[in-house]
C-alpha atoms as a PDB file:
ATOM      1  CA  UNK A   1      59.863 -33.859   4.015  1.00  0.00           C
ATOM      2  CA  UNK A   2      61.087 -32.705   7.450  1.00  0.00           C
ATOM      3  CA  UNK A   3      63.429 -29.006   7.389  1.00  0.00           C
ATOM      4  CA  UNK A   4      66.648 -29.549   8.781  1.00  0.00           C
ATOM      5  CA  UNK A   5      69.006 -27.078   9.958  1.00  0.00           C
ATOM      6  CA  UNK A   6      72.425 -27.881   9.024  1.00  0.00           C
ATOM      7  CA  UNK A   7      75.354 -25.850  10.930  1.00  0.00           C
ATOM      8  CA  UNK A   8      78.907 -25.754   9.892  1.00  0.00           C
ATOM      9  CA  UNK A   9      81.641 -27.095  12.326  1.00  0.00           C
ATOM     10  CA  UNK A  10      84.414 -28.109  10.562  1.00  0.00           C
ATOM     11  CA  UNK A  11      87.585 -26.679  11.281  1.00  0.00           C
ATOM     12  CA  UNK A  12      90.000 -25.961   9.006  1.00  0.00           C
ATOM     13  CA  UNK A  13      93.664 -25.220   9.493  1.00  0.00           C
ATOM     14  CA  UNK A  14      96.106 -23.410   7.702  1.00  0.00           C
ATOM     15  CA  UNK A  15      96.096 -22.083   4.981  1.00  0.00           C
ATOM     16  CA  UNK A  16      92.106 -21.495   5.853  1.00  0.00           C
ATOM     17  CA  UNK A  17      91.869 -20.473   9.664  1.00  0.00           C
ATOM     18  CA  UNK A  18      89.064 -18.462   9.008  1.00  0.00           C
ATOM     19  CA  UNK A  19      86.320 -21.199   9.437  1.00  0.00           C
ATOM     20  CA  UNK A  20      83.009 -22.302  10.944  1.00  0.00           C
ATOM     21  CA  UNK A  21      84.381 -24.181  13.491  1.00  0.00           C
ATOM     22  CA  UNK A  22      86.468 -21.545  15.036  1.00  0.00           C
ATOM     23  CA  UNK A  23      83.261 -18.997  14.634  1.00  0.00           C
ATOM     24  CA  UNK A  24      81.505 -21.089  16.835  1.00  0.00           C
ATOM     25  CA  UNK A  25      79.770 -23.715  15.010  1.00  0.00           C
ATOM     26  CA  UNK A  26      79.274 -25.748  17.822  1.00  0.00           C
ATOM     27  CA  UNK A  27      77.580 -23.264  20.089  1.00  0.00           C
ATOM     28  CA  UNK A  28      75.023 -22.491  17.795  1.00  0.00           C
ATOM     29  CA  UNK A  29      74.091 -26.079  16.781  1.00  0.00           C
ATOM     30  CA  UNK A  30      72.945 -25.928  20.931  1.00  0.00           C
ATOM     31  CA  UNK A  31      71.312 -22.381  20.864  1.00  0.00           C
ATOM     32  CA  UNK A  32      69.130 -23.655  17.260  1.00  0.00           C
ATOM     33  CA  UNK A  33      68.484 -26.671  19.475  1.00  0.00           C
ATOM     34  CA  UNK A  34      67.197 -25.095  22.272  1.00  0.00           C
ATOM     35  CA  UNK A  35      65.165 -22.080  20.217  1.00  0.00           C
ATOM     36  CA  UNK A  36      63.966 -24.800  17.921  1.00  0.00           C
ATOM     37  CA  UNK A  37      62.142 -26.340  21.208  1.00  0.00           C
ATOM     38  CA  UNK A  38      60.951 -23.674  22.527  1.00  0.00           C
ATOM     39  CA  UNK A  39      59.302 -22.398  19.718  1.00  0.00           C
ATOM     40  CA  UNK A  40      57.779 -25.965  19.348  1.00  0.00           C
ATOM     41  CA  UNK A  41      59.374 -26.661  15.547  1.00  0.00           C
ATOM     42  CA  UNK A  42      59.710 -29.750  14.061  1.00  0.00           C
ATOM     43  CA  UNK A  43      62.827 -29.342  12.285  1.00  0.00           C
ATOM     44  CA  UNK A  44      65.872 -30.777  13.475  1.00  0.00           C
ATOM     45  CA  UNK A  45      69.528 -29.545  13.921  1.00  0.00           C
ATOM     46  CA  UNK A  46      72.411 -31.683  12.258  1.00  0.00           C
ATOM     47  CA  UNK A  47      76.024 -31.181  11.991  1.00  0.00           C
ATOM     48  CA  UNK A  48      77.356 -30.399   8.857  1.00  0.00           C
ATOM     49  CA  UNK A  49      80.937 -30.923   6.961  1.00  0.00           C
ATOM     50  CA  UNK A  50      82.487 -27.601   4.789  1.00  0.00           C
ATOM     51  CA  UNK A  51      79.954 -25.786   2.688  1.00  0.00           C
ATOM     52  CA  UNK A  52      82.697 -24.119   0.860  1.00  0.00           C
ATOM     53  CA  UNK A  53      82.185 -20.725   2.107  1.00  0.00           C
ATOM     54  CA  UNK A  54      84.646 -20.444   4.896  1.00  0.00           C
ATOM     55  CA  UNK A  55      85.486 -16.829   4.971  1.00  0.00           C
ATOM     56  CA  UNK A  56      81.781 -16.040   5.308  1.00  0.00           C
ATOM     57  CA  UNK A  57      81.303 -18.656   8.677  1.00  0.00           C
ATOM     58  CA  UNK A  58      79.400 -19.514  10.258  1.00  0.00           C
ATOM     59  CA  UNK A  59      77.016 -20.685   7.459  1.00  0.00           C
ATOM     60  CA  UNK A  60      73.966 -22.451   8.101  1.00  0.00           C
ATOM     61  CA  UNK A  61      71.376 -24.659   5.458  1.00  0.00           C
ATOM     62  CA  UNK A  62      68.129 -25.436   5.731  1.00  0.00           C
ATOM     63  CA  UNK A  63      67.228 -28.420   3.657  1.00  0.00           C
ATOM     64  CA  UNK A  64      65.804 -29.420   1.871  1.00  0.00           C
ATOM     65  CA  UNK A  65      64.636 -25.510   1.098  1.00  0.00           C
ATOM     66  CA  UNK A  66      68.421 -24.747  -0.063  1.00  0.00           C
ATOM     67  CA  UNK A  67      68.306 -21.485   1.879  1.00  0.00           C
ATOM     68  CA  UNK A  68      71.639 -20.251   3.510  1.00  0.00           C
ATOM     69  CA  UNK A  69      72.580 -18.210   5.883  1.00  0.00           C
ATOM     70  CA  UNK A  70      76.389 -16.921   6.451  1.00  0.00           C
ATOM     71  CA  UNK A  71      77.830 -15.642   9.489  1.00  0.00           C
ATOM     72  CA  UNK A  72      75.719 -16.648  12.048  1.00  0.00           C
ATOM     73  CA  UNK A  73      75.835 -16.069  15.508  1.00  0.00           C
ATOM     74  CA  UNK A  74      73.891 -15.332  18.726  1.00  0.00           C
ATOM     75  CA  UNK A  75      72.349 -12.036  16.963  1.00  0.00           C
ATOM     76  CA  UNK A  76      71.420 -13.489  14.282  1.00  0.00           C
ATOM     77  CA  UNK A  77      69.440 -16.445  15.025  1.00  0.00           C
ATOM     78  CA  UNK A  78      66.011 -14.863  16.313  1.00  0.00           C
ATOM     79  CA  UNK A  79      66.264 -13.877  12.321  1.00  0.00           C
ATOM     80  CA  UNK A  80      66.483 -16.968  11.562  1.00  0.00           C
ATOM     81  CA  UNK A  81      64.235 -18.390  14.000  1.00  0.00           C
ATOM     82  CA  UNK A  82      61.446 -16.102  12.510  1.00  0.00           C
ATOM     83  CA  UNK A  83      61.900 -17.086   9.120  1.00  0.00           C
ATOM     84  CA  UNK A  84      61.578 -20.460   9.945  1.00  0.00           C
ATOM     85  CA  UNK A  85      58.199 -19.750  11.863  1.00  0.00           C
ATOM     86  CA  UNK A  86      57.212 -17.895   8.895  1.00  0.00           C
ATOM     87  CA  UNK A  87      58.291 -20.238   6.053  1.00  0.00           C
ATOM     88  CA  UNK A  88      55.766 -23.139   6.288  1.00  0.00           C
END
């Protein structure tokens, strides 16, 4: 089965401002995008609803591996990046 990166974008309002969409969900569904081709993966990069754990956002899940990662940003994914280069 085929890994795919799910990223949390939705944005929540009050009483939950704290949220993946506001952490910059949408920025790093482009920079997993763009890293995933150039390290010539084939996993792909899908949008994903609320994973619950919006005080801890962004969160990302690789399926169908069940791994998660929580607040993830432009630091953070070469991390990621190598564990998915690593993890057959």
């Amino acid at each position: 089965m085929k890994r795919i990166i799910q990223v949390c974008t939705q944005i929540r309002h009050s009483p939950n401002p704290l949220c993946c969409g506001h952490g910059g969900g949408v920025d790093i569904i482009q920079t997993f995008t763009e890293e995933i081709k150039i390290h010539s993966l084939n996993i792909d990069v899908a949008q994903s609803n609320c994973m619950l754990m919006c005080t801890k956002g962004p969160n990302i899940k690789l399926v169908p591996d069940g791994k998660v990662w929580n607040h993830v940003s432009s630091n953070t994914i070469p991390e990621i990046i190598h564990y998915l280069i690593n993890t057959p």
